[in-house]
PDB file of N, CA and C in Angstrom:
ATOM      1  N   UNK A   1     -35.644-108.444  17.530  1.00  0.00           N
ATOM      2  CA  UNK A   1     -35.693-108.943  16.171  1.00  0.00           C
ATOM      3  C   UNK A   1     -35.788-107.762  15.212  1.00  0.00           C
ATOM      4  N   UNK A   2     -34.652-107.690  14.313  1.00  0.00           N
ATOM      5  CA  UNK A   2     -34.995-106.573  13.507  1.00  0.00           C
ATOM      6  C   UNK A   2     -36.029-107.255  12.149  1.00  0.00           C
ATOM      7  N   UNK A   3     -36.758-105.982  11.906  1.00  0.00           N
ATOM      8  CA  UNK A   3     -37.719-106.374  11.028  1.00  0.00           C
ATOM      9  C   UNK A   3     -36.987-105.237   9.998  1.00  0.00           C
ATOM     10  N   UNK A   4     -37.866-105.885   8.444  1.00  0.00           N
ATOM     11  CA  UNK A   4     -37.222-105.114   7.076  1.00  0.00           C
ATOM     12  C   UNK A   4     -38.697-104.653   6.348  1.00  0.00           C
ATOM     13  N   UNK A   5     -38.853-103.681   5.577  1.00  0.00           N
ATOM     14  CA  UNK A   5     -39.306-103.248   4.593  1.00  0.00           C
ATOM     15  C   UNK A   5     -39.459-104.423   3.966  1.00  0.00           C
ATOM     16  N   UNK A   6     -40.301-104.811   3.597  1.00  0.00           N
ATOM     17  CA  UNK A   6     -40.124-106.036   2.271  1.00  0.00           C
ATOM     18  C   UNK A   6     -41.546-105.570   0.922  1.00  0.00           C
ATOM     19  N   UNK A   7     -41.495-104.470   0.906  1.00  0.00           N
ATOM     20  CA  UNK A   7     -42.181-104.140  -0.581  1.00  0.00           C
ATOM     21  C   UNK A   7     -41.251-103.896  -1.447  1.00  0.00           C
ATOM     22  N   UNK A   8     -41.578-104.276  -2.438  1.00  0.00           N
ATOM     23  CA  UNK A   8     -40.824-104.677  -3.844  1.00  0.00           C
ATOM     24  C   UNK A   8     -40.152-103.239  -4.097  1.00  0.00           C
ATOM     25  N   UNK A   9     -38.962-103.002  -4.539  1.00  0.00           N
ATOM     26  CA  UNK A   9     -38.410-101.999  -4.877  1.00  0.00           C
ATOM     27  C   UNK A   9     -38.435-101.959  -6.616  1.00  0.00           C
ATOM     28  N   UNK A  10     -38.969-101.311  -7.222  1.00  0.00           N
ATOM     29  CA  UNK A  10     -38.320-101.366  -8.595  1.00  0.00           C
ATOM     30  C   UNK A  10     -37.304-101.011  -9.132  1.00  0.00           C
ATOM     31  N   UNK A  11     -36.425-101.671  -9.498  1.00  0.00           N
ATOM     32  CA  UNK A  11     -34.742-101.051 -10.086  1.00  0.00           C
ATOM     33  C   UNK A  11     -35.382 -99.636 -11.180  1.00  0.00           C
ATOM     34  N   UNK A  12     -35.021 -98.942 -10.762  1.00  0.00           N
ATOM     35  CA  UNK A  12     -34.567 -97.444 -11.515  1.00  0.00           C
ATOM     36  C   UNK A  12     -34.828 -97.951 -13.007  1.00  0.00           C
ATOM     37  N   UNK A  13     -35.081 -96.892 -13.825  1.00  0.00           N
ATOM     38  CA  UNK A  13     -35.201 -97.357 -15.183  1.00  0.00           C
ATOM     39  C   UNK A  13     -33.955 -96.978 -15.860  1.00  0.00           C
ATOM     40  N   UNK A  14     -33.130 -97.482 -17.391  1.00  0.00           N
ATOM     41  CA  UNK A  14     -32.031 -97.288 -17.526  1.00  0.00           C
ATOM     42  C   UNK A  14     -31.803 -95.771 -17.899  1.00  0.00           C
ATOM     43  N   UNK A  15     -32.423 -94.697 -17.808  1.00  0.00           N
ATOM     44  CA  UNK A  15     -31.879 -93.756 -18.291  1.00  0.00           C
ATOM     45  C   UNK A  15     -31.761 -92.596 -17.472  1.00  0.00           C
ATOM     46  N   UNK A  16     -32.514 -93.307 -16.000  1.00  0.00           N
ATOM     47  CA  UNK A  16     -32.113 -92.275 -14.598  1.00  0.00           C
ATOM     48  C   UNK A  16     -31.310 -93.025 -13.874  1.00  0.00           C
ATOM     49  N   UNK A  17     -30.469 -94.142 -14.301  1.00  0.00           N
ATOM     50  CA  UNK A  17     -29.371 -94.970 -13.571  1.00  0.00           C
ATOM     51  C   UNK A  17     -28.240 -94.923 -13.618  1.00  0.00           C
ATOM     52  N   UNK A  18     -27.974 -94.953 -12.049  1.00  0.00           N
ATOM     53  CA  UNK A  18     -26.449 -94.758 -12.700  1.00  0.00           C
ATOM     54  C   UNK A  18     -25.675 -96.202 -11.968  1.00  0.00           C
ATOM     55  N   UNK A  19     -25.509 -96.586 -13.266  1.00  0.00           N
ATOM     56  CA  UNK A  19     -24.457 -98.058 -12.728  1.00  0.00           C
ATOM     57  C   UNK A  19     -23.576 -98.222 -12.303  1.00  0.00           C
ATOM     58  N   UNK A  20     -23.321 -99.524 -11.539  1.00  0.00           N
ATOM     59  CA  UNK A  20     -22.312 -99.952 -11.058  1.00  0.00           C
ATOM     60  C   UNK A  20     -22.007-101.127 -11.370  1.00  0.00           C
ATOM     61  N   UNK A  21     -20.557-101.607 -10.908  1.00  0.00           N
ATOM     62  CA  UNK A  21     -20.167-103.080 -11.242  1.00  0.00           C
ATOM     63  C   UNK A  21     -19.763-103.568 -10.120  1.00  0.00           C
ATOM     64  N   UNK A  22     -19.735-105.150  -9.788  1.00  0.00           N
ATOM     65  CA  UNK A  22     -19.383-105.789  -9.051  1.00  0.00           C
ATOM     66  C   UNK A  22     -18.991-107.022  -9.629  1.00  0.00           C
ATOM     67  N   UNK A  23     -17.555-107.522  -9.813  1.00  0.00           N
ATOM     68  CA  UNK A  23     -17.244-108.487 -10.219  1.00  0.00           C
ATOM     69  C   UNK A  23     -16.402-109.499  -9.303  1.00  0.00           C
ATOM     70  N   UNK A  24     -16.620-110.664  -9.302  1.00  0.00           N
ATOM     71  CA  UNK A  24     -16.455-111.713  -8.906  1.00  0.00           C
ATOM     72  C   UNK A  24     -15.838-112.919  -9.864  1.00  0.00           C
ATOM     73  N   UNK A  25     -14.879-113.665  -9.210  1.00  0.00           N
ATOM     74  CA  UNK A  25     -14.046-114.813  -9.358  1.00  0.00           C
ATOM     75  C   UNK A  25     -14.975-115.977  -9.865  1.00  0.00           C
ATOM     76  N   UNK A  26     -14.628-116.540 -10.666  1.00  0.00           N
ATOM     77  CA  UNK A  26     -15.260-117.483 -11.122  1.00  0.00           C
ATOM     78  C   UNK A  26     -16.132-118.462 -10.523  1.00  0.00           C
ATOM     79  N   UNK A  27     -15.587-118.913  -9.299  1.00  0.00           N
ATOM     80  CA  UNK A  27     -16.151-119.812  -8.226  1.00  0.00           C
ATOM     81  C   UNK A  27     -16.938-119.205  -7.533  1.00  0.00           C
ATOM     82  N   UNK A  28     -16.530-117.909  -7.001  1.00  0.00           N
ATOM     83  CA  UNK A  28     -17.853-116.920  -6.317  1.00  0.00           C
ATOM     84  C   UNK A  28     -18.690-116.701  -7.265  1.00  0.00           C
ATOM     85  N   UNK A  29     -18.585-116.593  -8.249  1.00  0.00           N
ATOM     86  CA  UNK A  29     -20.207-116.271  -9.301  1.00  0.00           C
ATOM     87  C   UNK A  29     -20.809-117.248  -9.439  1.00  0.00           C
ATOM     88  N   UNK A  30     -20.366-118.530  -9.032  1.00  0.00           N
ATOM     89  CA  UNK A  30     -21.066-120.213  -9.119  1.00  0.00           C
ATOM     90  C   UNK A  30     -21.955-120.455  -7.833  1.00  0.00           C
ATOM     91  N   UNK A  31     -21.115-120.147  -6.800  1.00  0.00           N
ATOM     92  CA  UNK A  31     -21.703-119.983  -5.689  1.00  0.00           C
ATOM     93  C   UNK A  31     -22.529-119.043  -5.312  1.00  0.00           C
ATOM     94  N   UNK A  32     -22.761-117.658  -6.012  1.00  0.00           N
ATOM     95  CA  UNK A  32     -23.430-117.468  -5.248  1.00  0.00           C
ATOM     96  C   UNK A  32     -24.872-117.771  -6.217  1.00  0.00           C
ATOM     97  N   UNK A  33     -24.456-118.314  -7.584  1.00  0.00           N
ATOM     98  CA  UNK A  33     -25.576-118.478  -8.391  1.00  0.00           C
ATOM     99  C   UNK A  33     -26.630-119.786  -8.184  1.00  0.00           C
ATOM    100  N   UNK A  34     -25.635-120.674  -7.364  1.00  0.00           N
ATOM    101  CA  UNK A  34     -26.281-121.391  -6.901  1.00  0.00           C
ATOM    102  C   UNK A  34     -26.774-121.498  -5.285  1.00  0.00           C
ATOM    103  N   UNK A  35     -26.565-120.162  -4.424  1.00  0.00           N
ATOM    104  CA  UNK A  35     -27.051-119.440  -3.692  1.00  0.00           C
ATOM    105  C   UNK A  35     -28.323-119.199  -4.048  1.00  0.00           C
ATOM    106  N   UNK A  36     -28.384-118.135  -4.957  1.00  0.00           N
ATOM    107  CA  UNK A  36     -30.045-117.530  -5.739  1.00  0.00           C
ATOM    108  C   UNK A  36     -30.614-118.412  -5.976  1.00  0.00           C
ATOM    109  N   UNK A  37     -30.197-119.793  -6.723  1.00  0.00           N
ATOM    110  CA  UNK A  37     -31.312-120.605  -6.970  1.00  0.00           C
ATOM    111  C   UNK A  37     -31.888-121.655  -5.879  1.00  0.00           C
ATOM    112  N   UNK A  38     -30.822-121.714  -5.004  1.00  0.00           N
ATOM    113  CA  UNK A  38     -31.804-122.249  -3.447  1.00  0.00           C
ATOM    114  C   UNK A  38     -32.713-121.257  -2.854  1.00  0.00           C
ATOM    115  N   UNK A  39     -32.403-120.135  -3.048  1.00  0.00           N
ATOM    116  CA  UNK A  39     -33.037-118.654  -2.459  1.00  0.00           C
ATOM    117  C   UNK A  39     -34.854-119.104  -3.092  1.00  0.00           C
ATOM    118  N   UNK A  40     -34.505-119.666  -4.505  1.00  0.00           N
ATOM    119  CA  UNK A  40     -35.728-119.530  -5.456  1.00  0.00           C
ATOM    120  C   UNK A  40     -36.655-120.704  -5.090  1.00  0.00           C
ATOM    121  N   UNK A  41     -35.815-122.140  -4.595  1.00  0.00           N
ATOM    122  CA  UNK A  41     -36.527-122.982  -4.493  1.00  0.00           C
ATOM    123  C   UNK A  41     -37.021-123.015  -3.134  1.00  0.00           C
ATOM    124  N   UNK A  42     -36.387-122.261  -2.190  1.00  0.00           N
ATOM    125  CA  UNK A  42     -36.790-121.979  -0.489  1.00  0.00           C
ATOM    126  C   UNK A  42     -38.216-121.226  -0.789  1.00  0.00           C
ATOM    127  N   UNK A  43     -38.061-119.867  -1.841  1.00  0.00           N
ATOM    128  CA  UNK A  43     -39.385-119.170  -1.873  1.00  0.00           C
ATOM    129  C   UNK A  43     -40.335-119.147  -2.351  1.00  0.00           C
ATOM    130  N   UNK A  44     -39.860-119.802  -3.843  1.00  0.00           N
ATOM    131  CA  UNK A  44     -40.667-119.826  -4.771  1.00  0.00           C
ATOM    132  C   UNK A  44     -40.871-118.594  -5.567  1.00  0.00           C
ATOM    133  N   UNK A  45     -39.867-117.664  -5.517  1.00  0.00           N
ATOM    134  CA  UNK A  45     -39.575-116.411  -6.054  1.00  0.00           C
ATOM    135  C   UNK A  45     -38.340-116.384  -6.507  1.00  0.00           C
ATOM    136  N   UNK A  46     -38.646-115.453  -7.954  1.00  0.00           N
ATOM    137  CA  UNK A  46     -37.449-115.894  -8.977  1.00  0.00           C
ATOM    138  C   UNK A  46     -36.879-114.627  -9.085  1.00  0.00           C
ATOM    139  N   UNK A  47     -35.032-113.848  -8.662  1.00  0.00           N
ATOM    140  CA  UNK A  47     -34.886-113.390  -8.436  1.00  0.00           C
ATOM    141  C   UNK A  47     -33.422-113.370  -9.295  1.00  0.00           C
ATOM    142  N   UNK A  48     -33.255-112.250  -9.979  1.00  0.00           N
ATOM    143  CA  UNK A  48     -31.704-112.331 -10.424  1.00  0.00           C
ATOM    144  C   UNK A  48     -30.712-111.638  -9.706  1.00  0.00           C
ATOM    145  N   UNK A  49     -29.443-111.768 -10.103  1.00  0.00           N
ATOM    146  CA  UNK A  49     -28.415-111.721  -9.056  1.00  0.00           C
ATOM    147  C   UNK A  49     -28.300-110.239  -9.145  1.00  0.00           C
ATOM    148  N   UNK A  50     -28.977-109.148  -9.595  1.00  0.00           N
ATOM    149  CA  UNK A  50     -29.071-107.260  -9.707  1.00  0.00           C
ATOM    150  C   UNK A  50     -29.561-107.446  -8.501  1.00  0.00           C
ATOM    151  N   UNK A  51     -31.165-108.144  -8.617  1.00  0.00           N
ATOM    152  CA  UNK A  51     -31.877-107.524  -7.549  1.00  0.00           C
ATOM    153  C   UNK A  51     -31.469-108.052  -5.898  1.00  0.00           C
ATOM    154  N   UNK A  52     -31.372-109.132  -5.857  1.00  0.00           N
ATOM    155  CA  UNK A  52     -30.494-109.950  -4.689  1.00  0.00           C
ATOM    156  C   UNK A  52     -29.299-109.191  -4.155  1.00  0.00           C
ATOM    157  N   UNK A  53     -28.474-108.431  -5.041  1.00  0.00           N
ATOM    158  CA  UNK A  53     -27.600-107.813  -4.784  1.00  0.00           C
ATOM    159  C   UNK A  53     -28.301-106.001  -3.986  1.00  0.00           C
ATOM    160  N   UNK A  54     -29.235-105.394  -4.908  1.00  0.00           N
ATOM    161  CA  UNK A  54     -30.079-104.222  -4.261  1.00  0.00           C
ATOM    162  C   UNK A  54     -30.426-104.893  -2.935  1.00  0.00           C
ATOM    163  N   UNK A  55     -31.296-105.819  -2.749  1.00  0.00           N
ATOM    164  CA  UNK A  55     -31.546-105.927  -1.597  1.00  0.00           C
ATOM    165  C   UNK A  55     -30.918-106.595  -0.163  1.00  0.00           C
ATOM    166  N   UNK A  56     -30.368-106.740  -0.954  1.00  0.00           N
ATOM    167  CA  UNK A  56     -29.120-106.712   0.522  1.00  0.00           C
ATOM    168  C   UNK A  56     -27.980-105.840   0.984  1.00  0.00           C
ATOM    169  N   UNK A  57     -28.308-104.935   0.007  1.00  0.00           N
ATOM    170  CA  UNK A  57     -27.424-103.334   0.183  1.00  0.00           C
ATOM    171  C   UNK A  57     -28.960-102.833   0.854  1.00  0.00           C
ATOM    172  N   UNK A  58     -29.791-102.996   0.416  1.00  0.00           N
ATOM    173  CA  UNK A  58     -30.502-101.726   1.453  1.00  0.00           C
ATOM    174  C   UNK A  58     -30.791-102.628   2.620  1.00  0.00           C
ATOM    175  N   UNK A  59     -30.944-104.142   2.712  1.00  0.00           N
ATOM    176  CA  UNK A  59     -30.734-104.103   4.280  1.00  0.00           C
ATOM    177  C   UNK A  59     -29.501-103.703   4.761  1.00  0.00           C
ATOM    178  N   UNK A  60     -28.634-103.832   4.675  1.00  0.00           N
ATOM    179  CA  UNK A  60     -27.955-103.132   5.234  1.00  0.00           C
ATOM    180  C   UNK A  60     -27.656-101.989   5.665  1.00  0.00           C
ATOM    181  N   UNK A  61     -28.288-100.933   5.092  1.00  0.00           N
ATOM    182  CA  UNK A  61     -28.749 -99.245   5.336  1.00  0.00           C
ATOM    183  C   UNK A  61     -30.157 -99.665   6.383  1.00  0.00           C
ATOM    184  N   UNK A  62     -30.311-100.095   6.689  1.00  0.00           N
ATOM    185  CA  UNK A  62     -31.687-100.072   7.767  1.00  0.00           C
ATOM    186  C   UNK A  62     -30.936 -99.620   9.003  1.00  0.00           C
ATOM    187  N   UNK A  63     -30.853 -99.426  10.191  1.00  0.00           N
ATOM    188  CA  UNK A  63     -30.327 -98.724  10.795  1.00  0.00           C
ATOM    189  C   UNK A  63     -30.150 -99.667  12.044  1.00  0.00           C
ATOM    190  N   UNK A  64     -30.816-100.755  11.930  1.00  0.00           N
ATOM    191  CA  UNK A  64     -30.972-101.642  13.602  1.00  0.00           C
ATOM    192  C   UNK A  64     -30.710-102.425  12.709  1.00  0.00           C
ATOM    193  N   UNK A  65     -29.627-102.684  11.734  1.00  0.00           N
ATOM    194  CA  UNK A  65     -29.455-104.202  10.913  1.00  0.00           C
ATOM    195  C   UNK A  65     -28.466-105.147  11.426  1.00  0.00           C
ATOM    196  N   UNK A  66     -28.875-106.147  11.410  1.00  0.00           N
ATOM    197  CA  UNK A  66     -27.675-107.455  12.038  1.00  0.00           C
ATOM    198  C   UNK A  66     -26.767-106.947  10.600  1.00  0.00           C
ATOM    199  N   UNK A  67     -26.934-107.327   9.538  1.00  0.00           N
ATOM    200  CA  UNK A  67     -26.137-107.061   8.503  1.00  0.00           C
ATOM    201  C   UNK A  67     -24.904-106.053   8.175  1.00  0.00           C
ATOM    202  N   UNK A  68     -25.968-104.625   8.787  1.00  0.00           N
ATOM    203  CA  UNK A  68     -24.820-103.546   8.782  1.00  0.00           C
ATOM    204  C   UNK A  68     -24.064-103.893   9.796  1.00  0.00           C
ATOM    205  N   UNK A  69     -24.358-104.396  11.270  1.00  0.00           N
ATOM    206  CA  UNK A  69     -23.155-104.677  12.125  1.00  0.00           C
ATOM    207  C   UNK A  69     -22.164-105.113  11.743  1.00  0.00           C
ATOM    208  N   UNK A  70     -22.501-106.417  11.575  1.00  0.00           N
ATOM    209  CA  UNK A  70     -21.708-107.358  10.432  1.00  0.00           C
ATOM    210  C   UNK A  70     -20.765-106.920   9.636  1.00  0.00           C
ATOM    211  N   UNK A  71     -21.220-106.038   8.987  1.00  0.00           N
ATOM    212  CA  UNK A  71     -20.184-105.521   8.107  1.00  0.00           C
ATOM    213  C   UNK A  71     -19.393-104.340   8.703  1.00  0.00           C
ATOM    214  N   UNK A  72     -19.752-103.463   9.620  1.00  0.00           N
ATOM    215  CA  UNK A  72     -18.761-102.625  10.578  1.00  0.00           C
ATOM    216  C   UNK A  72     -17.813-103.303  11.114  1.00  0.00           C
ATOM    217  N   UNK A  73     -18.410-104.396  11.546  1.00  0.00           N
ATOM    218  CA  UNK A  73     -17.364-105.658  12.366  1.00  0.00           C
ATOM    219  C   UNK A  73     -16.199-105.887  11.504  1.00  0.00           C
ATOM    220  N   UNK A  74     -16.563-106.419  10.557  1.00  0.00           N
ATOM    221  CA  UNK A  74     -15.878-107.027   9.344  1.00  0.00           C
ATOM    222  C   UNK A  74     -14.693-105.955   9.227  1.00  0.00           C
ATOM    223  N   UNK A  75     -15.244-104.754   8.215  1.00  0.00           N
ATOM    224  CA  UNK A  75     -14.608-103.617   7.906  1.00  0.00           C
ATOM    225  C   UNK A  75     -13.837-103.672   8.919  1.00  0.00           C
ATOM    226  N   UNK A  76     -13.863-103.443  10.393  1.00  0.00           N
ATOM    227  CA  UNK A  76     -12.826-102.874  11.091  1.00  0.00           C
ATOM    228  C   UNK A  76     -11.484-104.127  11.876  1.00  0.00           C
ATOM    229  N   UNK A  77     -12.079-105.706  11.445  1.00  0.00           N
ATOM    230  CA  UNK A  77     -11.301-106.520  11.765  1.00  0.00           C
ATOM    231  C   UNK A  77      -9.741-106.262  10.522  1.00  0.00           C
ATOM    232  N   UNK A  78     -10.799-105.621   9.067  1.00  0.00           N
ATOM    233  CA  UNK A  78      -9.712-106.147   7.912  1.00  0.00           C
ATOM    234  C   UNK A  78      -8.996-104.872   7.683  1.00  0.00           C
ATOM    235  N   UNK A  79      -9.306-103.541   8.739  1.00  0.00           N
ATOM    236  CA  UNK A  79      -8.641-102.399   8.476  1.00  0.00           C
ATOM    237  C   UNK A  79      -7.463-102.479   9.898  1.00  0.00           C
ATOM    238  N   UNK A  80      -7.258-103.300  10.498  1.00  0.00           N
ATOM    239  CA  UNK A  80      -5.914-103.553  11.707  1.00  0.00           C
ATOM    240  C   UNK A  80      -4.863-104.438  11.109  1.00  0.00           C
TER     241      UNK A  80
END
């Protein structure tokens, strides 16, 4: 069972940040917004789609992650 870090990360403040974008299709920004808000009513933690997005980029940098597999997998099915 991989286990995660789960202490709160604080997003960077805006003037040591350096941004990025990630944009999404109309229907994927519905979905996954109504993703986050089952996320909220499963936890009871209210979470916007920045930080949801940080933390599932750094699970994925964990090093024993189902996630990063996942996505090696992925990556190398859609690069043949």
């Amino acid at each position: 069972m991989t286990t995660y870090d789960t202490t709160p990360r604080p997003a960077p403040k805006a003037d040591g940040a350096i941004p990025t974008t990630v944009r999404f299709d109309p229907s994927e920004s519905l979905e996954i917004d109504r993703w986050i808000l089952e996320l909220r009513k499963q936890t009871g933690i209210r979470r916007d789609k920045v930080e949801v997005i940080r933390e599932l980029l750094c699970m994925a940098r964990t090093p024993d992650s189902i996630l990063r597999d996942a996505l090696t997998d992925r990556a190398q099915r859609m690069g043949t």
